[in-house]
N, C-alpha and C. Protein backbone atom coordinates (compact mmCIF):
# COMPACT_ATOMS: atom_id res chain seq x y z
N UNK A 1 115.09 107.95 11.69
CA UNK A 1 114.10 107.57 12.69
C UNK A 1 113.10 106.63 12.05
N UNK A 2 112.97 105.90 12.93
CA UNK A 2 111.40 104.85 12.04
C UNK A 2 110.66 104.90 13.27
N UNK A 3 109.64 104.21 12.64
CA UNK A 3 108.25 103.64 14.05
C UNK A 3 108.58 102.44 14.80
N UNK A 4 107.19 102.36 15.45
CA UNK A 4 107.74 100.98 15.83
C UNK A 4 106.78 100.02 15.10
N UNK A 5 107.25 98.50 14.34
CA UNK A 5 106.54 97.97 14.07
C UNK A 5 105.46 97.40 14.88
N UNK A 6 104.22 97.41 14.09
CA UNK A 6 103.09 96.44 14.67
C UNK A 6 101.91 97.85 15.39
N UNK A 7 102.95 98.77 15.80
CA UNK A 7 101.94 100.25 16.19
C UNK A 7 100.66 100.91 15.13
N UNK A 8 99.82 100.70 15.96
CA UNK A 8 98.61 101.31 14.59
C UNK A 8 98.51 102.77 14.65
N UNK A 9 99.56 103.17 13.66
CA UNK A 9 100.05 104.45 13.49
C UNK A 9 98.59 104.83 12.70
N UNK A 10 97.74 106.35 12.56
CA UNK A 10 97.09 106.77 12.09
C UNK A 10 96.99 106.65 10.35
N UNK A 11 96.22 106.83 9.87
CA UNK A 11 95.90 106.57 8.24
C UNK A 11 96.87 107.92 7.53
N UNK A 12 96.78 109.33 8.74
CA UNK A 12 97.28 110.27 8.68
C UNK A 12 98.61 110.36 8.71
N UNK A 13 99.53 109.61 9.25
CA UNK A 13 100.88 109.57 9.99
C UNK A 13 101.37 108.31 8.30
N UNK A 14 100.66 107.31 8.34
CA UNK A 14 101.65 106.63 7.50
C UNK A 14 101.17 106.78 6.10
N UNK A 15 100.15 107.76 5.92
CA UNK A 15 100.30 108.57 4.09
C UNK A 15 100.76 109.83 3.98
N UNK A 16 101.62 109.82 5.59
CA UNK A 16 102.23 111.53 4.99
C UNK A 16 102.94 111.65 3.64
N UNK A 17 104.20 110.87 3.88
CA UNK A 17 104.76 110.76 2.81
C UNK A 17 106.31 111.08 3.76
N UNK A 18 106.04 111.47 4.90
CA UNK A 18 107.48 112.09 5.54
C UNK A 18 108.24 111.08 5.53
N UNK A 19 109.58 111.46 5.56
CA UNK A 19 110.78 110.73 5.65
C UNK A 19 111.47 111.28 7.03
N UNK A 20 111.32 110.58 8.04
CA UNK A 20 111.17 111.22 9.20
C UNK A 20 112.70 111.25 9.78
N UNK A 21 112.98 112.82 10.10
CA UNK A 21 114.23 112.56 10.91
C UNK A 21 114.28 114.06 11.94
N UNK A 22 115.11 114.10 12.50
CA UNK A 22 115.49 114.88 13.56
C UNK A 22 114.72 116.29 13.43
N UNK A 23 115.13 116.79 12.03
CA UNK A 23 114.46 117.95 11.68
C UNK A 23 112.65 117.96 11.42
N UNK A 24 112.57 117.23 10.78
CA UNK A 24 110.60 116.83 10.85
C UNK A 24 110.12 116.77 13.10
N UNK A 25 110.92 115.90 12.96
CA UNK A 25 110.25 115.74 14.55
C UNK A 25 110.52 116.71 15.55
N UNK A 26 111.36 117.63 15.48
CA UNK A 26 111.38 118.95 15.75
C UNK A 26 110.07 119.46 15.68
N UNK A 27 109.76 119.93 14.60
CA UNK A 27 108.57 120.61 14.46
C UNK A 27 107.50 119.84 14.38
N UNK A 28 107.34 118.45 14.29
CA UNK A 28 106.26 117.95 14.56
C UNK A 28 105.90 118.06 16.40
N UNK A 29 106.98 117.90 16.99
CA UNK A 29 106.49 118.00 18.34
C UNK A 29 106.13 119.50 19.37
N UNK A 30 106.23 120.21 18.11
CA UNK A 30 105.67 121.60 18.80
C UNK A 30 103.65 121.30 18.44
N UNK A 31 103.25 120.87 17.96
CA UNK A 31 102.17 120.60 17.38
C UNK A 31 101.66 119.83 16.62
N UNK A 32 101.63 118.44 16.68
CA UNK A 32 101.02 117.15 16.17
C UNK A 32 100.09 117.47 15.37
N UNK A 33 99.19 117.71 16.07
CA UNK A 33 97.96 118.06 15.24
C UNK A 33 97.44 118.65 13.93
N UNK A 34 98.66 119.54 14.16
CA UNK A 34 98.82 120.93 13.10
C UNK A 34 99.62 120.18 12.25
N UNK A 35 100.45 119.76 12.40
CA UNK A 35 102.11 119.15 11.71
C UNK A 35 101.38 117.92 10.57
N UNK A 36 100.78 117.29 11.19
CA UNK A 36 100.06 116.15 10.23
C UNK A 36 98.33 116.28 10.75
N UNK A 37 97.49 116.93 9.86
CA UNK A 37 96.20 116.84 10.13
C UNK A 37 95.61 115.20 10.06
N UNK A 38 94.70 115.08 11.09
CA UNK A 38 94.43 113.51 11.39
C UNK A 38 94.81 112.94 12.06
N UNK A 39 96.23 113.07 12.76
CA UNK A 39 96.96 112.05 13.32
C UNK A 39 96.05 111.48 14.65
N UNK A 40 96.84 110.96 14.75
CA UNK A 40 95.53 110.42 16.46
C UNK A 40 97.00 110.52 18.13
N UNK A 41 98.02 111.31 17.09
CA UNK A 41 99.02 111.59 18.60
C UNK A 41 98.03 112.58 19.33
N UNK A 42 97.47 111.84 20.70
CA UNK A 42 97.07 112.85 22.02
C UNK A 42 98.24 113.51 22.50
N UNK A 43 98.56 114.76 22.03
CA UNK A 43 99.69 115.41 22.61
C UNK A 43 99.61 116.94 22.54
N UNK A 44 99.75 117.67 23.36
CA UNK A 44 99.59 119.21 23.33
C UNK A 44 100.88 119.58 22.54
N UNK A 45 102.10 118.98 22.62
CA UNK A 45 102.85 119.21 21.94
C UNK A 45 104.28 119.88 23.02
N UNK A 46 105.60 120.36 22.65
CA UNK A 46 106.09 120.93 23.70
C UNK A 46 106.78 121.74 22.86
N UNK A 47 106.43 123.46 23.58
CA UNK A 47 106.77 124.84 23.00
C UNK A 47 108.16 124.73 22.84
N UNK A 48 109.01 124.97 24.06
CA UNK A 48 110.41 125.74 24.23
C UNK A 48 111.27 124.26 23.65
N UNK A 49 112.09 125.51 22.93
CA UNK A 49 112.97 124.68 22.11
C UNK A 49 113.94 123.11 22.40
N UNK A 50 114.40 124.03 23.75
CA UNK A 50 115.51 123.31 24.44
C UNK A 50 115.24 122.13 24.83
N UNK A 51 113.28 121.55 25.29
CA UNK A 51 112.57 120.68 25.79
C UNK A 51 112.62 119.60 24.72
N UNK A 52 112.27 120.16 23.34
CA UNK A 52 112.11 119.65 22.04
C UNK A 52 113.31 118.37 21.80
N UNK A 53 115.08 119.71 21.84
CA UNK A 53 116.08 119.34 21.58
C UNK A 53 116.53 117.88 22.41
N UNK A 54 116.10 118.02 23.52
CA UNK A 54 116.51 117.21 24.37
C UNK A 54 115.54 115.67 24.54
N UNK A 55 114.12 116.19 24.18
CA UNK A 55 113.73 114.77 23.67
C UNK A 55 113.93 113.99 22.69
N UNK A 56 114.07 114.85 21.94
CA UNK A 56 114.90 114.17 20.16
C UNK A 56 116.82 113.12 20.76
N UNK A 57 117.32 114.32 21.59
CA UNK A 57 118.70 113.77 21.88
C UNK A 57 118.15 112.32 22.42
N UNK A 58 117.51 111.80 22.85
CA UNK A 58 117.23 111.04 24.07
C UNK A 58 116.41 109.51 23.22
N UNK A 59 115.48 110.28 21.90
CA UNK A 59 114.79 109.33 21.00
C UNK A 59 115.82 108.99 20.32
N UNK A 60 117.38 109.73 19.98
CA UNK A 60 118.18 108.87 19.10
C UNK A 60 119.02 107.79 19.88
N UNK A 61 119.29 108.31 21.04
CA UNK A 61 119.74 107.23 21.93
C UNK A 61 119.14 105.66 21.59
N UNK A 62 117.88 105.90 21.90
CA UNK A 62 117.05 104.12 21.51
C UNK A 62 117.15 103.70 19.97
N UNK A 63 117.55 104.19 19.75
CA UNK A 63 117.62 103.47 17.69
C UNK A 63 118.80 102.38 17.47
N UNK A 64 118.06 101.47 16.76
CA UNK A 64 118.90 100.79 16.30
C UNK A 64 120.72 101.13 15.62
């Protein structure tokens, strides 16, 4: 997974250090906030798993 260039990703998000893939964004999207302190994603996040699974299926679709 990558970003998108030119996005002013947070100071927080691009010194994580993550190497971002299916499994990170899993659990980053139950809780942003928590997952990387700082970030500036406005997002409550989404609990149930299956919601998770299926946005990830859907973000690999668009990749290069």
């Amino acid at each position: 997974l990558h970003g998108k260039e030119g996005f002013p990703y947070s100071d927080s998000n691009k010194n994580s250090g993550i190497v971002w893939s299916d499994k990170h964004l899993f659990q980053y999207l139950v809780a942003p906030t928590k997952y990387i302190v700082g970030t500036k994603m406005v997002f409550a996040g989404l609990k149930k798993e299956a919601e998770r699974a299926d946005l990830i299926a859907y973000i690999m679709t668009l990749q290069d």
